[in-house]
N, C-alpha and C. Protein backbone atom coordinates (compact mmCIF):
# COMPACT_ATOMS: atom_id res chain seq x y z
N UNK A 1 40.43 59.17 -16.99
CA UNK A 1 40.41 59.93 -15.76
C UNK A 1 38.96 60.28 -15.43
N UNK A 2 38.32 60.16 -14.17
CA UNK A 2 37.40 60.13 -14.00
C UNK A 2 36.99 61.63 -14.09
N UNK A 3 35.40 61.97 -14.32
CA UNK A 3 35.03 63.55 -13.97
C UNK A 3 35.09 63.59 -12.44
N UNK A 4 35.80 65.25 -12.47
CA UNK A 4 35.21 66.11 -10.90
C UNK A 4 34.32 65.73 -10.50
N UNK A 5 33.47 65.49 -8.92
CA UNK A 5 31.67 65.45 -8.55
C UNK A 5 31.65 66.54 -8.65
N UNK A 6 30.64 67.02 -9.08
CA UNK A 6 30.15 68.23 -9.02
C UNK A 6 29.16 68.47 -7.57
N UNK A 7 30.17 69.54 -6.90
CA UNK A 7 29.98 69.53 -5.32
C UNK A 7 28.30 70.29 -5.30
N UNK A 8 27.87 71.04 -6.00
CA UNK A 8 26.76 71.88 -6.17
C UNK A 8 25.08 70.41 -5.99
N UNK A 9 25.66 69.78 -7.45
CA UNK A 9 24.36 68.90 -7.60
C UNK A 9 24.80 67.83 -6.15
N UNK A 10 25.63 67.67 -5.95
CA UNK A 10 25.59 66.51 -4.86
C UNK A 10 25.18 67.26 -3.04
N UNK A 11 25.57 67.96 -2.87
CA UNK A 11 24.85 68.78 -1.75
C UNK A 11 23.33 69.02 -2.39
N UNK A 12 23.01 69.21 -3.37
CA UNK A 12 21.75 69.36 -3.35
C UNK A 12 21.08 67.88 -3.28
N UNK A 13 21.59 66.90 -3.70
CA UNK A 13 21.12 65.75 -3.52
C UNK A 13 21.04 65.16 -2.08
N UNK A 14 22.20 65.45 -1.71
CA UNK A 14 22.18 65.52 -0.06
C UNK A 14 20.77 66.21 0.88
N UNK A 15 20.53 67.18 0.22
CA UNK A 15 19.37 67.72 0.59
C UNK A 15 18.51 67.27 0.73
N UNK A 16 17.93 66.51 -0.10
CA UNK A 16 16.76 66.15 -0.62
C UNK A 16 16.49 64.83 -0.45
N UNK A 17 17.67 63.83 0.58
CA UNK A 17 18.06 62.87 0.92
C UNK A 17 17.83 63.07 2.58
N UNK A 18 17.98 63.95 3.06
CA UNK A 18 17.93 64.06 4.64
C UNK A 18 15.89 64.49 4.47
N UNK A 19 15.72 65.38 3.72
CA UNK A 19 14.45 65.62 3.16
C UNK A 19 13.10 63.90 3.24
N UNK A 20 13.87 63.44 2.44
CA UNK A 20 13.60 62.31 2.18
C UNK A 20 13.21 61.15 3.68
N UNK A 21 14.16 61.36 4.09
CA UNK A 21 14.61 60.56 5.68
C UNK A 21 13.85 60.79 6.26
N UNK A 22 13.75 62.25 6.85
CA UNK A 22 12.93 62.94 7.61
C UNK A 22 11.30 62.52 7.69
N UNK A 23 11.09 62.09 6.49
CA UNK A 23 9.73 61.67 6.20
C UNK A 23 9.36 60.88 5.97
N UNK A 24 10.42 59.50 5.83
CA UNK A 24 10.14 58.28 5.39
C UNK A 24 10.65 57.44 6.08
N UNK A 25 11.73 58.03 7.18
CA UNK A 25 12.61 56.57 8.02
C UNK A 25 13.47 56.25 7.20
N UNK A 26 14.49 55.48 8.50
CA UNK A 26 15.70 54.79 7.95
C UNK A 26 15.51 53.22 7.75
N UNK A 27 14.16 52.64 9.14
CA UNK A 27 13.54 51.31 8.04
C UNK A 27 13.65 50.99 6.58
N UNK A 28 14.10 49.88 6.37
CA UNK A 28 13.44 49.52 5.03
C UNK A 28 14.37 50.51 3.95
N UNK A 29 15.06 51.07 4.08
CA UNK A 29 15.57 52.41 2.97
C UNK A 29 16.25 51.33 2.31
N UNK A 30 15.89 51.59 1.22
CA UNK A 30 16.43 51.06 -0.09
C UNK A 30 16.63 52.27 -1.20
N UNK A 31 17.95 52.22 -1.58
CA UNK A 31 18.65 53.30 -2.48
C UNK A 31 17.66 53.49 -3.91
N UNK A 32 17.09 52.43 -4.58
CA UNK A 32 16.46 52.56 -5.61
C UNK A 32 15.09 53.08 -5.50
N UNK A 33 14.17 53.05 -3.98
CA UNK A 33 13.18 53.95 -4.20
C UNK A 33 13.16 55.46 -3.83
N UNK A 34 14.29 55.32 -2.88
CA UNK A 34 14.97 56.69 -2.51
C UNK A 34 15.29 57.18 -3.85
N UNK A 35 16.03 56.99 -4.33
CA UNK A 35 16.13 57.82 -5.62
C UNK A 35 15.52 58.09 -6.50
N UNK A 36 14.35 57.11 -6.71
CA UNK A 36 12.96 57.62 -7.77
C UNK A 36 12.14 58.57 -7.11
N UNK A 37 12.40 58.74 -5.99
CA UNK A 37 11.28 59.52 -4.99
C UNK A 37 11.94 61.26 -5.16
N UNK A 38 13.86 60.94 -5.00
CA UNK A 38 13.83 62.59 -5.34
C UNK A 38 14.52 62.97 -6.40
N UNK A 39 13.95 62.13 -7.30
CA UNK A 39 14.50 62.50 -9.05
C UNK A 39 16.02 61.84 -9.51
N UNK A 40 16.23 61.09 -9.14
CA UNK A 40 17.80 60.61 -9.48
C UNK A 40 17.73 59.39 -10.09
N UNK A 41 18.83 58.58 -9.58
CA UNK A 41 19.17 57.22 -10.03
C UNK A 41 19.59 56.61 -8.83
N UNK A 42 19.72 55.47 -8.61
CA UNK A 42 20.62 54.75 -7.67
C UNK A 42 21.57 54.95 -8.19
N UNK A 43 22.50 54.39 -9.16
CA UNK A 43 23.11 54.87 -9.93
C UNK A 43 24.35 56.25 -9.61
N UNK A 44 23.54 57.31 -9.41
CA UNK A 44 23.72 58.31 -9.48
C UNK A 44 23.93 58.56 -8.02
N UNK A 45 23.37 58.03 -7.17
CA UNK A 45 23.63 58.27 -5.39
C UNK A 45 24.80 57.51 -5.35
N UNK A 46 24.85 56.40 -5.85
CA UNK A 46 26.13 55.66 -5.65
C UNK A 46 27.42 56.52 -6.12
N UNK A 47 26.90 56.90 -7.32
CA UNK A 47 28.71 57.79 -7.67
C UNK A 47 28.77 59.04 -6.89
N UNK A 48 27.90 59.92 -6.33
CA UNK A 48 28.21 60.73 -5.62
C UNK A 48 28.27 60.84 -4.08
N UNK A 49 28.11 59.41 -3.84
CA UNK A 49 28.09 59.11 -1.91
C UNK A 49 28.70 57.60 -1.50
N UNK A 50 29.17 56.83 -2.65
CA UNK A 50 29.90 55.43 -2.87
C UNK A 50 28.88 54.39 -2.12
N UNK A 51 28.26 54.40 -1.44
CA UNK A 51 27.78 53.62 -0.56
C UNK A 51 26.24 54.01 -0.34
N UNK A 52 25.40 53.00 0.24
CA UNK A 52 24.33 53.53 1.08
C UNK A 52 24.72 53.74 2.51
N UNK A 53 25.82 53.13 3.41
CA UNK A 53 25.87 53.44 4.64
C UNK A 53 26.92 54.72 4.26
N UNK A 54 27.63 55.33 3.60
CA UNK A 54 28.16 56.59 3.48
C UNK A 54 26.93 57.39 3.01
N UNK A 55 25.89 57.43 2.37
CA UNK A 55 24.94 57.89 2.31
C UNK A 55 24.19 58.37 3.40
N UNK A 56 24.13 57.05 4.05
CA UNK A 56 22.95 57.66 5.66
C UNK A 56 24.35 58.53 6.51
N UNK A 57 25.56 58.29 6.78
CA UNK A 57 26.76 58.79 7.32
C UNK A 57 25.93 60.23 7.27
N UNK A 58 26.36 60.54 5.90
CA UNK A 58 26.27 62.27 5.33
C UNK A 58 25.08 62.89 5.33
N UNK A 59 24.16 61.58 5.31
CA UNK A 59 22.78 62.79 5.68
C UNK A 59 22.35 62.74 7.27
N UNK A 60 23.06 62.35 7.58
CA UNK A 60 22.68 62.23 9.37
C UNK A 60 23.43 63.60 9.94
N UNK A 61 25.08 63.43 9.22
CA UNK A 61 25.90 64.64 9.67
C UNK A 61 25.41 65.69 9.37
N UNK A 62 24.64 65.66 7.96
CA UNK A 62 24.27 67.09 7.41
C UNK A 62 23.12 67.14 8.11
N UNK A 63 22.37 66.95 9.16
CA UNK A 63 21.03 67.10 9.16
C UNK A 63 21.28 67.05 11.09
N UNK A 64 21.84 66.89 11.83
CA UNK A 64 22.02 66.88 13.41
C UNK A 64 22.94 68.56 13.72
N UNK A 65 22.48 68.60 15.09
CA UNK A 65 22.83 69.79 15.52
C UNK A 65 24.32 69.86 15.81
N UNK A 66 24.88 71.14 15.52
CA UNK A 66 26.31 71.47 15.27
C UNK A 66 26.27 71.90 17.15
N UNK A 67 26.82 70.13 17.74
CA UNK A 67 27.43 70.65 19.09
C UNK A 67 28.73 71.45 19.04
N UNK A 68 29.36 71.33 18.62
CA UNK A 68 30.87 72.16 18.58
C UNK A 68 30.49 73.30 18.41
N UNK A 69 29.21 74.19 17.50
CA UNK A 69 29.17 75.26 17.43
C UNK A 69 28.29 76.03 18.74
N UNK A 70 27.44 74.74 19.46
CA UNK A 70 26.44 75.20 20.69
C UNK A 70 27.68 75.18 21.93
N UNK A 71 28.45 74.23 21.90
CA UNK A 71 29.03 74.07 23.11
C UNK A 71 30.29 74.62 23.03
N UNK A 72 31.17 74.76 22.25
CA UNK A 72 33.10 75.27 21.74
C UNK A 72 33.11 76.23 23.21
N UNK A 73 32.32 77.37 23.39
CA UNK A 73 32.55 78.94 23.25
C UNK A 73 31.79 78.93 25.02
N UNK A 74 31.46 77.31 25.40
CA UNK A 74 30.98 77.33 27.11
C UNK A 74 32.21 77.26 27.97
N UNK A 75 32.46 78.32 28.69
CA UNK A 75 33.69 78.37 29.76
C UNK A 75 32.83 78.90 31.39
N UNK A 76 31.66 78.60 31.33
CA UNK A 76 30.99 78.84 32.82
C UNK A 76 29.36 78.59 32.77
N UNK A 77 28.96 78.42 33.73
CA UNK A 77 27.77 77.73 34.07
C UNK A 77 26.74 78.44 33.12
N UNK A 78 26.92 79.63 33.10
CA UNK A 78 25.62 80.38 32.04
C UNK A 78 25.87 79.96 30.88
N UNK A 79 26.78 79.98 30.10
CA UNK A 79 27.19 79.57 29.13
C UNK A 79 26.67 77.94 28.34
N UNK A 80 26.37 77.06 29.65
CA UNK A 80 26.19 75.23 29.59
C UNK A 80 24.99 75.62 29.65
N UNK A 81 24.57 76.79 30.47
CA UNK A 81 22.65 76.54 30.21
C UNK A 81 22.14 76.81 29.37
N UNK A 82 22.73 78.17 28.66
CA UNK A 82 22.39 78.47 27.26
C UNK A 82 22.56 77.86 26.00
N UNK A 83 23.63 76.96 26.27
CA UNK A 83 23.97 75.90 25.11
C UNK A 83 22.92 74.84 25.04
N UNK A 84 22.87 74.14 26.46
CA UNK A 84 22.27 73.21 26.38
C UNK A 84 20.37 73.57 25.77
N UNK A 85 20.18 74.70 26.66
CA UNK A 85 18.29 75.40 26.08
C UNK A 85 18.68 75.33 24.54
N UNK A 86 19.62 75.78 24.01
CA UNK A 86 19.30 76.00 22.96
C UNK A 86 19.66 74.71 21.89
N UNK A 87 20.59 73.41 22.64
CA UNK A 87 20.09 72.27 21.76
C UNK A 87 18.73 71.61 21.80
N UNK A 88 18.22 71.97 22.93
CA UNK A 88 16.38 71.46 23.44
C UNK A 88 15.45 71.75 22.49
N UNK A 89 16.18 73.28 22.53
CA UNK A 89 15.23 73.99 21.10
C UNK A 89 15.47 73.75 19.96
N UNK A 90 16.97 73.40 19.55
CA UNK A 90 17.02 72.74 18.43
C UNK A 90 16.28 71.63 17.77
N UNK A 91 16.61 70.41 19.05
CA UNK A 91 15.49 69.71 18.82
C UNK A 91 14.47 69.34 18.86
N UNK A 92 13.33 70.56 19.32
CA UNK A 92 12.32 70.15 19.71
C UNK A 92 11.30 71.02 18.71
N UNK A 93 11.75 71.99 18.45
CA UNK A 93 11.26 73.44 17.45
C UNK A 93 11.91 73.86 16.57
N UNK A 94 13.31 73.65 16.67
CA UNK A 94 14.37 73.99 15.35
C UNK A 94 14.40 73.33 14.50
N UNK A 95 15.45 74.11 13.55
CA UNK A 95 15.88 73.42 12.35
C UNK A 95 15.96 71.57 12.70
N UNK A 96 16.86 71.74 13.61
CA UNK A 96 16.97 70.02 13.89
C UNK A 96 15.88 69.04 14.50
N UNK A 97 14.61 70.02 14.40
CA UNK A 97 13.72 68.85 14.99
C UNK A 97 12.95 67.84 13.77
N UNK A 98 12.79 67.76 12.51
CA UNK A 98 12.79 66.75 11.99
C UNK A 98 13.87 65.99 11.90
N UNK A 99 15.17 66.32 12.02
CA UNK A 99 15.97 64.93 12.07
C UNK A 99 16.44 64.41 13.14
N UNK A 100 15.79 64.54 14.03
CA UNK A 100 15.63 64.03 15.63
C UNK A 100 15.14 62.58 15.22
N UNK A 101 13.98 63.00 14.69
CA UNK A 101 13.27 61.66 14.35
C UNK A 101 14.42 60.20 13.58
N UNK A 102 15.07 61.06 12.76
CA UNK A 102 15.63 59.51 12.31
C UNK A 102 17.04 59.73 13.10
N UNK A 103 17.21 60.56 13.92
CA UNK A 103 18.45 59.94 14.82
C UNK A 103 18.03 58.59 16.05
N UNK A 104 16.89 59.18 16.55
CA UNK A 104 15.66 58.08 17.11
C UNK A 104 15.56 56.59 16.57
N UNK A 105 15.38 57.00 15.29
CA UNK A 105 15.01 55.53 14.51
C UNK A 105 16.84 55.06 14.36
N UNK A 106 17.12 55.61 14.21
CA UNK A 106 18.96 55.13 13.73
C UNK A 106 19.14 54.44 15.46
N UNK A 107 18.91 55.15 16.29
CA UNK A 107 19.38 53.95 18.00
C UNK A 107 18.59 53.20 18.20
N UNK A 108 17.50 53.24 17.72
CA UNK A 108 16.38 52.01 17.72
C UNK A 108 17.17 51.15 16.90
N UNK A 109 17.51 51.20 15.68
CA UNK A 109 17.72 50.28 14.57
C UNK A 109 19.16 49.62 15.16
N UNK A 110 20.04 50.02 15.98
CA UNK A 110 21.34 49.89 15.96
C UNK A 110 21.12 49.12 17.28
N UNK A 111 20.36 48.97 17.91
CA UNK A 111 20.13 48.26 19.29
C UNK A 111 19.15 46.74 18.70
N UNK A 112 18.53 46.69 17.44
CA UNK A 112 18.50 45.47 17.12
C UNK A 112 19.37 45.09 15.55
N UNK A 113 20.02 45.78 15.43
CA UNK A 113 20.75 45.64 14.02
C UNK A 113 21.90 46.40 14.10
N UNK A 114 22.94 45.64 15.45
CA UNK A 114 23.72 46.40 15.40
C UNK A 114 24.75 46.09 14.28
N UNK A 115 25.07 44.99 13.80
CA UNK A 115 25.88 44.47 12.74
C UNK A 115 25.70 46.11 11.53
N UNK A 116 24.67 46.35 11.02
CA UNK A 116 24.31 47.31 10.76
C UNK A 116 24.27 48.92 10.60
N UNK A 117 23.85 49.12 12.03
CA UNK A 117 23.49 50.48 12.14
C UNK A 117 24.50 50.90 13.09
N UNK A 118 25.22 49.68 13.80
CA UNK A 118 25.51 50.54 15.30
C UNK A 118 26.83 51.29 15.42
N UNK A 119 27.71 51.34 14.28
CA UNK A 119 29.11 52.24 14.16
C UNK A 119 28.22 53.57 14.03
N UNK A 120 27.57 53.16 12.68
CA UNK A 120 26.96 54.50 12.48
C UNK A 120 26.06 55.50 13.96
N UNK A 121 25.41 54.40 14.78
CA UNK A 121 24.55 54.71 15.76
C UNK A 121 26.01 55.44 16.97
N UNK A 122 26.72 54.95 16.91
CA UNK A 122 27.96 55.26 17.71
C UNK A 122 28.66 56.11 17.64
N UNK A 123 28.84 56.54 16.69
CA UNK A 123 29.77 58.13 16.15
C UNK A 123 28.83 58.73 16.28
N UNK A 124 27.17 58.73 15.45
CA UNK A 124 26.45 60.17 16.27
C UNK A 124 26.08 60.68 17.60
N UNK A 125 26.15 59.43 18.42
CA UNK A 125 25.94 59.62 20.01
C UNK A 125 27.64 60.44 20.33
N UNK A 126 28.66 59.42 19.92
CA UNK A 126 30.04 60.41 20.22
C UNK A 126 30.04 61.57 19.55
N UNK A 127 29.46 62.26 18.45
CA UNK A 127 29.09 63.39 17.74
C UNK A 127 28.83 64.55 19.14
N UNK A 128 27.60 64.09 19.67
CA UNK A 128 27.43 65.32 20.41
C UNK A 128 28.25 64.77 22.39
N UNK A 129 28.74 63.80 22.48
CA UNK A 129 28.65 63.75 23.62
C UNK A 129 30.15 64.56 24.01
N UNK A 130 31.40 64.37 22.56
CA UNK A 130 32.70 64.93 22.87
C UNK A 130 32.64 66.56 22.97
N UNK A 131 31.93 67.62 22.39
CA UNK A 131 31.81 68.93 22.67
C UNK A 131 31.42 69.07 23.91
N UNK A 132 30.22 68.28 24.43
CA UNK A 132 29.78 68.93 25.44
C UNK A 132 30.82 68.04 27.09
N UNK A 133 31.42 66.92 26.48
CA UNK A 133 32.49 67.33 27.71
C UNK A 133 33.54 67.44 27.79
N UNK A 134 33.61 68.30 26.59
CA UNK A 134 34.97 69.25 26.27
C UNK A 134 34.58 70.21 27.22
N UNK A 135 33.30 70.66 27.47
CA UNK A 135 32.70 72.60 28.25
C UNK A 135 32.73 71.56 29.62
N UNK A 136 32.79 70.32 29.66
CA UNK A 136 32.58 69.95 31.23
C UNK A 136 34.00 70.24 31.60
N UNK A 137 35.16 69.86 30.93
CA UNK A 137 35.98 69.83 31.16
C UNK A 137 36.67 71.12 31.08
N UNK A 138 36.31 71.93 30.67
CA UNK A 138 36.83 73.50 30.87
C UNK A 138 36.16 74.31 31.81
N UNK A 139 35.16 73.41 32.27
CA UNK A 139 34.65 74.14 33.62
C UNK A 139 34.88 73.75 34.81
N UNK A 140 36.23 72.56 34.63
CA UNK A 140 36.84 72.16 35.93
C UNK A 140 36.58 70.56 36.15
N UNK A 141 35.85 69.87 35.73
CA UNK A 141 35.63 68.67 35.66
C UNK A 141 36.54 67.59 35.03
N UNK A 142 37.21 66.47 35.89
CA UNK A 142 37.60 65.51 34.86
C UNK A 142 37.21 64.86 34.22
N UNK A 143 38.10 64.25 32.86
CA UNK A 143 37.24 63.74 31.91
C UNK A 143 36.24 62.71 32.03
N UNK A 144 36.90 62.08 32.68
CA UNK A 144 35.50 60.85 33.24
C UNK A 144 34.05 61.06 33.97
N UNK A 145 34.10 62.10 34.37
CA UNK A 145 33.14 62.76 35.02
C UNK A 145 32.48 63.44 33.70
N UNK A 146 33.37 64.64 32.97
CA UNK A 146 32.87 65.12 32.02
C UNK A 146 32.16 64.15 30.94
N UNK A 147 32.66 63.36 30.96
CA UNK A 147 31.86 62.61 29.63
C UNK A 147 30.63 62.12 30.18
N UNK A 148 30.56 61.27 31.84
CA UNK A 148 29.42 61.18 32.36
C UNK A 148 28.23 62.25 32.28
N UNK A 149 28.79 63.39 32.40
CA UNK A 149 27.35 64.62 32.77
C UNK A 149 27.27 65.06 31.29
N UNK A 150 28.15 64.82 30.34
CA UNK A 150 27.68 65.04 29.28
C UNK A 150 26.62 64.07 28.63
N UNK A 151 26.96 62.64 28.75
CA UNK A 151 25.92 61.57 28.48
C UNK A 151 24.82 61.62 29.08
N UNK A 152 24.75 62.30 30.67
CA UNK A 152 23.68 62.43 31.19
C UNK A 152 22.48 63.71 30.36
N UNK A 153 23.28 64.54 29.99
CA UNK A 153 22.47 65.78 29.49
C UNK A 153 22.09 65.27 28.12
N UNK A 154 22.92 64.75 27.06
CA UNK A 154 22.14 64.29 25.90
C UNK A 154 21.41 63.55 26.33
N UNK A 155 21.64 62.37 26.86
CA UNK A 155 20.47 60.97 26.72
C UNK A 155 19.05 61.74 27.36
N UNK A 156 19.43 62.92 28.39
CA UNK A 156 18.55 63.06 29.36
C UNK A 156 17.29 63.97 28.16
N UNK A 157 17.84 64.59 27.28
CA UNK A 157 17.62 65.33 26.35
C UNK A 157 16.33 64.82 24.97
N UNK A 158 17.70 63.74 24.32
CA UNK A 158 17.06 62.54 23.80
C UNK A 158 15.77 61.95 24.32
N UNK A 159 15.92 61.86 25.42
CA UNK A 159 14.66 60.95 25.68
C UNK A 159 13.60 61.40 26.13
N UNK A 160 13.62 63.23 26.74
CA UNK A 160 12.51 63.65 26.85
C UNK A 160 12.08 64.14 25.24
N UNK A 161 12.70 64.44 24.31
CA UNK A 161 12.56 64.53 23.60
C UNK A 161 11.49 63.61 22.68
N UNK A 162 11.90 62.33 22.34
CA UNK A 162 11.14 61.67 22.26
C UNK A 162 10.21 60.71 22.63
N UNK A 163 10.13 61.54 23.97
CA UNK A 163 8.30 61.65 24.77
C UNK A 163 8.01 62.58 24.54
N UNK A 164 8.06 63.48 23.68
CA UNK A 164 7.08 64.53 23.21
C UNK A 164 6.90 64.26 21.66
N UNK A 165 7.67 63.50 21.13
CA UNK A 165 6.61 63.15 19.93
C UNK A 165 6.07 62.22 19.95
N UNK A 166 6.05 61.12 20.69
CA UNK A 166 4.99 60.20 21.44
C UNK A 166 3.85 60.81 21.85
N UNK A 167 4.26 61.69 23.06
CA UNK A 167 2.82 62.49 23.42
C UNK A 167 2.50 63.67 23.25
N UNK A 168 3.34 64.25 22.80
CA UNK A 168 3.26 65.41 21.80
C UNK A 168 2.62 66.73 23.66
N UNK A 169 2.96 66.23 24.62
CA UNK A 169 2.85 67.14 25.62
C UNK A 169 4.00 67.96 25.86
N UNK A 170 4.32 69.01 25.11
CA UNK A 170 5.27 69.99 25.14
C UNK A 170 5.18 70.51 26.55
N UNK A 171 4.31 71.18 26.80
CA UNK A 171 4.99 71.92 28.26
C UNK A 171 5.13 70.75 29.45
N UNK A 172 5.18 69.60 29.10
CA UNK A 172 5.71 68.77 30.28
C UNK A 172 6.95 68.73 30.22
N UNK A 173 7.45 68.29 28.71
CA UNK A 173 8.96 67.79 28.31
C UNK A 173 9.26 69.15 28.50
N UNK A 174 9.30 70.83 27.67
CA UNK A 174 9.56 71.73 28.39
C UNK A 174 10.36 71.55 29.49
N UNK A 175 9.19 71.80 30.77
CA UNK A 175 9.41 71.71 32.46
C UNK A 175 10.29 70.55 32.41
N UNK A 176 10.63 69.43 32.02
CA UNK A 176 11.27 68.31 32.16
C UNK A 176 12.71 68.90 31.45
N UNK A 177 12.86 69.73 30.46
CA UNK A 177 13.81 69.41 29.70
C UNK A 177 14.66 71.13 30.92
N UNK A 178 14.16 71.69 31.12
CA UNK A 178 14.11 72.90 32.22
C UNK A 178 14.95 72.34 33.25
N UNK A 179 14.46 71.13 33.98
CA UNK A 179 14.72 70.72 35.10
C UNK A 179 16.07 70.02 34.70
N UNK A 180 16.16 69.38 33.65
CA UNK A 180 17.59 68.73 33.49
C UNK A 180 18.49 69.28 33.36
N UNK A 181 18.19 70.42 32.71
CA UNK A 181 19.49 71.27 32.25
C UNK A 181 19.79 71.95 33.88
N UNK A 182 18.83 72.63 34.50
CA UNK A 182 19.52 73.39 35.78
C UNK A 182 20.30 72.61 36.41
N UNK A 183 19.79 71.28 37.25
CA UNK A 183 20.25 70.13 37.03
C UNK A 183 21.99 69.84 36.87
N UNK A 184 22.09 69.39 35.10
CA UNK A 184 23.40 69.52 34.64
C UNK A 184 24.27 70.90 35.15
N UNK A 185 23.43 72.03 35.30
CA UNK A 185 24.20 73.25 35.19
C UNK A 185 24.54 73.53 36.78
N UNK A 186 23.93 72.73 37.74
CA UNK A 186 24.35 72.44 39.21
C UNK A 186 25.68 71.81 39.31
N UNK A 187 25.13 70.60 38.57
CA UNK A 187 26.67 69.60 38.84
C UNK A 187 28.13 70.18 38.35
N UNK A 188 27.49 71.04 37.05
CA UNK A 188 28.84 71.39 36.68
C UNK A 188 29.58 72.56 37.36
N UNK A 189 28.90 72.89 38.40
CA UNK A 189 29.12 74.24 38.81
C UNK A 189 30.66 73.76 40.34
């Protein structure tokens, strides 16, 4: 009978795996230097994550912004602006702005490797796009619409986003990321 995982060391490995990402890319990742880099084994990632693509799965999930927790609780227009400022800030100054970067590199990689990357590239785009037009859709919008202005506000998000670590001109993307959201928070109104 096999041992329990021990949920403690494997979240911490998880850690130190999004850690890892954050600073090295999803290029090129190979499990055996990943794991000499944060003290393990391949070996040892394998029995506690079965896979390398369940590996990147769990450190992508563990490491992207909790839309369900920004968007659940939006039932009116103030509510979508405050959600949405505050995924901007997530990713641009928050906790979630180093793993912006390899959500970036993960739709890059999945647009030439989709065999690859692109389920994975596909559930994190559906990750944040179903909360936020769940709030389109509780603010009166049908779903087809809702999922549109929701795709519009991430991608719109996403991509000023990363034109500011390209050009690293914050108060443009700011004013840019300002203008989208009022924007979204028009249409939905």
């Amino acid at each position: 009978m096999p041992r329990p995982v021990n949920a403690e060391k494997r979240a911490e490995l998880l850690k130190q795996v999004v850690y890892y990402l954050q600073h090295h890319g999803l290029a090129q990742l190979s499990l055996s230097p990943l794991a000499e880099a944060i003290g393990t084994t391949k070996r040892m990632l394998l029995y506690y994550f079965g896979s390398r693509e369940n590996l990147l799965a769990q450190a992508l999930a563990a490491s992207r912004p909790d839309a369900h927790a920004m968007f659940d609780d939006v039932h009116d227009a103030v509510g979508l602006r405050e959600a949405a400022q505050a995924l901007w800030k997530a990713i641009t100054v928050g906790e979630q702005s180093g793993a912006i970067r390899v959500l970036l590199q993960l739709l890059s990689l999945a647009a030439t490797d989709p065999d690859q990357y692109g389920s994975l590239a596909a559930d994190t785009v559906e990750v944040m796009i179903g909360p936020i037009a769940a709030a389109y859709v509780r603010l009166g919008h049908p779903p087809e619409q809702a999922r549109a202005g929701a795709t519009l506000l991430v991608s719109g998000l996403r991509g000023l986003c990363q034109d500011r670590l390209v050009t690293h001109d914050a108060s443009r993307t700011d004013a840019a990321a300002r203008r989208l959201i009022e924007d979204a928070v028009a249409a939905a109104a």
